[in-house]
C-alpha atoms as a PDB file:
ATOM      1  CA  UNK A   1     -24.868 -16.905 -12.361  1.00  0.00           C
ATOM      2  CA  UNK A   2     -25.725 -13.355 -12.781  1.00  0.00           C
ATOM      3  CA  UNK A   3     -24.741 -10.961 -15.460  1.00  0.00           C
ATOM      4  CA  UNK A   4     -22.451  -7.964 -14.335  1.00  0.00           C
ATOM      5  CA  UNK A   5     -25.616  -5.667 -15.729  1.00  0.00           C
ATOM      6  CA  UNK A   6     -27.702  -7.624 -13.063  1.00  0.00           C
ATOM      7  CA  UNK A   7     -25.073  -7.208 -10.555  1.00  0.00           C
ATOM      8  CA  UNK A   8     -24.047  -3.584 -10.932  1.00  0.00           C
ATOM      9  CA  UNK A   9     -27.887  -2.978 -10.484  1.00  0.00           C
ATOM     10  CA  UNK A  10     -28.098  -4.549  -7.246  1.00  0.00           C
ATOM     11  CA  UNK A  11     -24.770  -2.712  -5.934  1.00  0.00           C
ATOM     12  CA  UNK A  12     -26.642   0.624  -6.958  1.00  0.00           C
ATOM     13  CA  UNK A  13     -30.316  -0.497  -5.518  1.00  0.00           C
ATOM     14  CA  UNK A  14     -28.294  -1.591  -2.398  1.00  0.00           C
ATOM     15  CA  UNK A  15     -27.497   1.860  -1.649  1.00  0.00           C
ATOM     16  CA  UNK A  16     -30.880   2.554  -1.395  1.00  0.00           C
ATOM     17  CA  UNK A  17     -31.871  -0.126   0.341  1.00  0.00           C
ATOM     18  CA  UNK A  18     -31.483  -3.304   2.480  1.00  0.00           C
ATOM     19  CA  UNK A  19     -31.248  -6.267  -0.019  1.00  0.00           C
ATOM     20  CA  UNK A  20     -32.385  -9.864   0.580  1.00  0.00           C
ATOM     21  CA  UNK A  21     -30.004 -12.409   1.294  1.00  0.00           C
ATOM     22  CA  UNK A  22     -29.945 -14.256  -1.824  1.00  0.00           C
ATOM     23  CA  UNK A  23     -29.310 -10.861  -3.721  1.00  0.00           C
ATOM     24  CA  UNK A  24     -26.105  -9.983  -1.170  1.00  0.00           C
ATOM     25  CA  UNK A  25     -25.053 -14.142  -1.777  1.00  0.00           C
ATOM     26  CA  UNK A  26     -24.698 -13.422  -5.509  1.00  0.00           C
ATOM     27  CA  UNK A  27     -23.223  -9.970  -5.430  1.00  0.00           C
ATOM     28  CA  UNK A  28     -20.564 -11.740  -3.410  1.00  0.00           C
ATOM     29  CA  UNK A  29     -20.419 -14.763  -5.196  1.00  0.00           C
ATOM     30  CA  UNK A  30     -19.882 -12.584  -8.477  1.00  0.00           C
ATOM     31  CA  UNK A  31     -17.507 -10.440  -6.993  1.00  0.00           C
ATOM     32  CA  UNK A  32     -14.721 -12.848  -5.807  1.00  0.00           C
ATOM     33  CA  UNK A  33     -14.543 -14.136  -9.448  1.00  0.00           C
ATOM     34  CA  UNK A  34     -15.428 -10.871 -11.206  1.00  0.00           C
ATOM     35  CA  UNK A  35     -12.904  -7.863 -11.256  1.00  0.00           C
ATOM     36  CA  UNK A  36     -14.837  -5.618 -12.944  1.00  0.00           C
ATOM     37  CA  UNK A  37     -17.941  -5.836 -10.761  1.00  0.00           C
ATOM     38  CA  UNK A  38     -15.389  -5.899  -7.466  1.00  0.00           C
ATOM     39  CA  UNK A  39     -13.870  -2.616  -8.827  1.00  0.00           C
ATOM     40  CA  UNK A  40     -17.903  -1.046  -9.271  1.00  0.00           C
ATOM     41  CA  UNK A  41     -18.939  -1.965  -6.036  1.00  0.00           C
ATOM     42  CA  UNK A  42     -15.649  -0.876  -4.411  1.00  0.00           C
ATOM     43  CA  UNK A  43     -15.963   2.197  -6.349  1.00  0.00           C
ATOM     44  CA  UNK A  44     -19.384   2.743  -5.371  1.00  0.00           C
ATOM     45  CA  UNK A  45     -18.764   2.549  -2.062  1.00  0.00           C
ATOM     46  CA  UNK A  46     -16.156   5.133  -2.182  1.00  0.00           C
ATOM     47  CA  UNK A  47     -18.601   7.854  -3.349  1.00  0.00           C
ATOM     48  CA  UNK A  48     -20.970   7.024  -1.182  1.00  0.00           C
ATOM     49  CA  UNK A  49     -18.758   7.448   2.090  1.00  0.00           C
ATOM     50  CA  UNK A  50     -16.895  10.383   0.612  1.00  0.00           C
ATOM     51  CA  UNK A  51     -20.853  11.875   0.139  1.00  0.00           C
ATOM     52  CA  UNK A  52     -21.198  11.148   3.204  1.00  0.00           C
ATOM     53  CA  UNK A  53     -17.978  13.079   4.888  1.00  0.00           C
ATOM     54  CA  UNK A  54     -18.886  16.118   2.961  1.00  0.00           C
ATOM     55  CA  UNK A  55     -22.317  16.561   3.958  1.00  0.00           C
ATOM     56  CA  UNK A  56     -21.268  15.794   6.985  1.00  0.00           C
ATOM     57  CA  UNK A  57     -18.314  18.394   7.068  1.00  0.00           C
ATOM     58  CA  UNK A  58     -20.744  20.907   5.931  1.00  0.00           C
ATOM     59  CA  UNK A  59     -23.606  20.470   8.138  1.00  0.00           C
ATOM     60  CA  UNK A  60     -20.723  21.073  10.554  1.00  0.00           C
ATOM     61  CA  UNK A  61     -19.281  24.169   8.923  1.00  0.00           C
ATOM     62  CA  UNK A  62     -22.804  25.603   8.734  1.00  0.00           C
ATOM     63  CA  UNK A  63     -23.391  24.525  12.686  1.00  0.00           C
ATOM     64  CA  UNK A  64     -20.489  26.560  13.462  1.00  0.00           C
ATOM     65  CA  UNK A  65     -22.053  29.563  12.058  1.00  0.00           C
ATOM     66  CA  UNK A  66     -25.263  29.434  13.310  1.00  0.00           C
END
């Protein structure tokens, strides 16, 4: 099994990028028995789609301007 430094990396690289299958099996794997990581990657998450609703919201405030 993974270490949670191993798998906190591959939650982060997965935001940059599409991981292989065996990576995504033992993120999962580790999560269901791992709180810690589960809380990281839920976490992670989180910010990312918040990011995302801001820019988002912005690009749409400035839109309205133009």
């Amino acid at each position: 099994m993974r270490s949670c430094r191993d798998i906190t990396a591959l939650v982060s690289q997965g935001l940059d990028k599409q991981l292989s299958l065996g990576e995504r099996l033992a993120i999962g794997v580790h999560v269901m028995m791992c709180p810690r990581c589960r809380n990281f990657q839920s976490q992670t998450q989180f910010i990312r789609k918040a990011a995302h609703r801001y820019t988002e919201q912005l690009q749409n405030s400035l839109d309205k301007k133009s």
